[in-house]
Protein backbone atom coordinates (compact mmCIF):
# COMPACT_ATOMS: atom_id res chain seq x y z
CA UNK A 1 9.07 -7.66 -11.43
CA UNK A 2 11.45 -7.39 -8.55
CA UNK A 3 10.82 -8.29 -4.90
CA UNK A 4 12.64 -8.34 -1.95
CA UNK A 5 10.41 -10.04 0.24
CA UNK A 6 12.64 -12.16 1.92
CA UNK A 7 12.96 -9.99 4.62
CA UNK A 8 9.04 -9.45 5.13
CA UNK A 9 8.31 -13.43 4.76
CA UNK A 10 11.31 -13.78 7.57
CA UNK A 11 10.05 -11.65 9.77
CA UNK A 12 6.05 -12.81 9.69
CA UNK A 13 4.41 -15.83 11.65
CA UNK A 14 3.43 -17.45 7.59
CA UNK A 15 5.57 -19.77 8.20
CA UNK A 16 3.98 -21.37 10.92
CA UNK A 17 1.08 -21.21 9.34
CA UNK A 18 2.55 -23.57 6.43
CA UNK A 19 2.53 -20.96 3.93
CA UNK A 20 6.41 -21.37 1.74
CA UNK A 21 8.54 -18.66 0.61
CA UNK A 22 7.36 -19.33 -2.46
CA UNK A 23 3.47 -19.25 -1.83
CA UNK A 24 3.91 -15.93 -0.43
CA UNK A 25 6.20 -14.19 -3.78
CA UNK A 26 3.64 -15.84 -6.26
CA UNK A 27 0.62 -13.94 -4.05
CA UNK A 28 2.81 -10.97 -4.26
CA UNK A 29 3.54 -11.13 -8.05
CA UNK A 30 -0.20 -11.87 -9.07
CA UNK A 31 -0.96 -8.79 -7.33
CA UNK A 32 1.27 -6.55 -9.08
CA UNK A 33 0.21 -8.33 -12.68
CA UNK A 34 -3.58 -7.21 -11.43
CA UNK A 35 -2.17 -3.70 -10.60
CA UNK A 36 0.24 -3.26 -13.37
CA UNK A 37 -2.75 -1.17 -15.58
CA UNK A 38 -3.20 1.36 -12.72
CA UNK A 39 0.53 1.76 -11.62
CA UNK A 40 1.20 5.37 -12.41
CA UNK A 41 -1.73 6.54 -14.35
CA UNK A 42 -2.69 9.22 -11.48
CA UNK A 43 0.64 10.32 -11.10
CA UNK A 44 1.18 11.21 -15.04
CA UNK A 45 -1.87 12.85 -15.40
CA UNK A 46 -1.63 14.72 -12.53
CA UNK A 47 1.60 15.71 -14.21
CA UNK A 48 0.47 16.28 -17.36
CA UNK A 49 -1.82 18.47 -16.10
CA UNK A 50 0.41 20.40 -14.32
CA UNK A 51 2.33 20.94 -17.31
CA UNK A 52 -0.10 21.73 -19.83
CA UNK A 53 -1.54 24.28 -17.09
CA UNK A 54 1.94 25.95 -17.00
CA UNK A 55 2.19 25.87 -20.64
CA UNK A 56 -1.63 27.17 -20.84
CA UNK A 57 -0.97 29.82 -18.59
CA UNK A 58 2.25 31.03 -19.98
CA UNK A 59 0.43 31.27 -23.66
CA UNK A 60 -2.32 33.11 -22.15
CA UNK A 61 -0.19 35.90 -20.95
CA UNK A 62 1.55 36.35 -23.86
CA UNK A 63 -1.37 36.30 -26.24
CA UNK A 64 -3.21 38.62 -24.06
CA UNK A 65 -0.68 41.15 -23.28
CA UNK A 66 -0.33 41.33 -27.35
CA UNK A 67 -3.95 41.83 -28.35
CA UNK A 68 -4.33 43.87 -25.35
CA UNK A 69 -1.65 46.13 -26.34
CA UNK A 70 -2.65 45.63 -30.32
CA UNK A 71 -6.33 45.70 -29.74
CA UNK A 72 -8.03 46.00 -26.60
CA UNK A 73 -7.89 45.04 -23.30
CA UNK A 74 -10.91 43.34 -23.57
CA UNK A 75 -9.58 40.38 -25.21
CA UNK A 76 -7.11 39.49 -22.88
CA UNK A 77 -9.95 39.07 -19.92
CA UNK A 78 -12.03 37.26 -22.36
CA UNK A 79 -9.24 35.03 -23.23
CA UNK A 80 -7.98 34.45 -19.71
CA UNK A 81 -12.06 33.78 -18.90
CA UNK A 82 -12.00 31.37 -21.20
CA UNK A 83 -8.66 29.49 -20.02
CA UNK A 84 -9.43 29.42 -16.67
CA UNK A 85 -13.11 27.85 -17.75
CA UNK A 86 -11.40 25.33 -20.20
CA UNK A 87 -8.68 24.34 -17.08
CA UNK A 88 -11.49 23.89 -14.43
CA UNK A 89 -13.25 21.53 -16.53
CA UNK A 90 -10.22 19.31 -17.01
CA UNK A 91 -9.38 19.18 -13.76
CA UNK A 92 -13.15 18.11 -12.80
CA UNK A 93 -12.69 15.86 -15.57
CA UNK A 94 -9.52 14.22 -14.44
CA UNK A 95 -10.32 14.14 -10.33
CA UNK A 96 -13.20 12.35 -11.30
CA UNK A 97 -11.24 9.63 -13.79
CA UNK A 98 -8.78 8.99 -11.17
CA UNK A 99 -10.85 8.49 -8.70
CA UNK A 100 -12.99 6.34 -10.81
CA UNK A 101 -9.48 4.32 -11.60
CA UNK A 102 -8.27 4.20 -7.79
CA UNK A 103 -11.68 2.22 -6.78
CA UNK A 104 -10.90 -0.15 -9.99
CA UNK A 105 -7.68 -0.98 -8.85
CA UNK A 106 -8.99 -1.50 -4.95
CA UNK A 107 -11.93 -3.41 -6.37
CA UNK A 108 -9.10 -5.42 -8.41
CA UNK A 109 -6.90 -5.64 -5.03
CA UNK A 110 -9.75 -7.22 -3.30
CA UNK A 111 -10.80 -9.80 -5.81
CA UNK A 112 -7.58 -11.18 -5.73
CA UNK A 113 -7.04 -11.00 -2.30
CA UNK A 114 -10.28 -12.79 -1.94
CA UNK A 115 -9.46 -15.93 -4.77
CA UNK A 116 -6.01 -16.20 -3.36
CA UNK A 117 -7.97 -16.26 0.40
CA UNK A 118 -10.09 -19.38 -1.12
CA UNK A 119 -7.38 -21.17 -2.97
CA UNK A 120 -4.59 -20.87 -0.61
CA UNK A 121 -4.89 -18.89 2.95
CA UNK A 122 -7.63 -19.27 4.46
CA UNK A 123 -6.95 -23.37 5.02
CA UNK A 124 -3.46 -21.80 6.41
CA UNK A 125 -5.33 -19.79 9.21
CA UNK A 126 -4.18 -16.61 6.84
CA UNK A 127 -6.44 -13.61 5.79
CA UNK A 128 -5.45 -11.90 2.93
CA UNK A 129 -6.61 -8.47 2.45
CA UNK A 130 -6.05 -5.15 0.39
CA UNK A 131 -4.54 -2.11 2.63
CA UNK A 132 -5.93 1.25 2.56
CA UNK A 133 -6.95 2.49 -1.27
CA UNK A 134 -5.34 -0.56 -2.78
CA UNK A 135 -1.95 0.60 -1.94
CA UNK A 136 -0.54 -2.83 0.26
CA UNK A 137 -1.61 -6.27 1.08
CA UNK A 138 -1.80 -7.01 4.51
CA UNK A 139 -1.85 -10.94 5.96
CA UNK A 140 -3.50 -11.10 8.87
CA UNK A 141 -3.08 -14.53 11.16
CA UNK A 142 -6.33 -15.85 12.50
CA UNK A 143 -5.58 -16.93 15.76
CA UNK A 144 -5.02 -19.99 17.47
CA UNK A 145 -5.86 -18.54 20.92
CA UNK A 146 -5.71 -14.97 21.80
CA UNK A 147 -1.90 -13.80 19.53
CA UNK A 148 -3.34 -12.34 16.78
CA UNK A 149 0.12 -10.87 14.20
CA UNK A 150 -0.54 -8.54 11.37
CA UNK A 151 2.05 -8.19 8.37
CA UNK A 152 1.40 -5.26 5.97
CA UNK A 153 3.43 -5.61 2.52
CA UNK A 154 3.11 -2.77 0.04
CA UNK A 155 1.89 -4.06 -3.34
């Protein structure tokens, strides 16, 4: 993967803290290797979704307007019942899988933040931890006396 965390390491007290350029891309790189099963899975499904609703919807219309026309309009509410049913369900379905995959990837985030906090940071007076929902890593110094300098890196 691509970084360009030059700029980020530049601009952050780490290196006073005796953490390299180098300590601080490797962090960054194991963290995207731990997140690289949950990049994008919300987004396409929430796409997919939205596609197969469109698609679902469109279908409905057109069967129902023909066996409404052909047979009775009875069938088309029935049908349309029965899409709207089927689509609720799915999208129960999928807000609960995604947010079941969101806390996997923040329980992920923090694990790593937390073994990379024992083998490396910590010693550094660094505190690794996972930003809001798993989407950043923020180092936070631990003070020498009362400066206290946050960096927030989005993973």
């Amino acid at each position: 993967p691509k970084f360009c965390l030059t700029g980020a390491y530049e601009s952050s007290d780490l290196e006073d803290h005796q953490v390299t350029s180098e300590q601080f891309t490797q962090t960054m790189i194991g963290a995207s290797e731990i997140l690289r099963p949950f990049r994008g899975v919300v987004t396409r499904s929430d796409i997919w979704f939205l596609l197969s609703t469109f698609i679902g919807i469109v279908f409905t219309i057109g069967v129902g307007m023909a066996l409404g026309a052909l047979v009775s309009y009875v069938i088309t509410i029935v049908l349309g019942s029965v899409f709207f049913v089927s689509m609720l369900s799915v999208f129960i379905w999928l807000r609960k899988r995604n947010a079941r995959l969101l806390a996997y990837a923040h329980l992920a985030l923090s694990l790593y933040a937390r073994c990379e906090n024992n083998r490396l940071y910590l010693r550094r007076k660094v505190l690794l931890r996972p930003g809001y929902m798993g989407k950043w890593l923020e180092f936070s110094m631990i003070p020498h006396s009362n400066i206290n300098s946050t960096i927030e890196i989005c993973a």
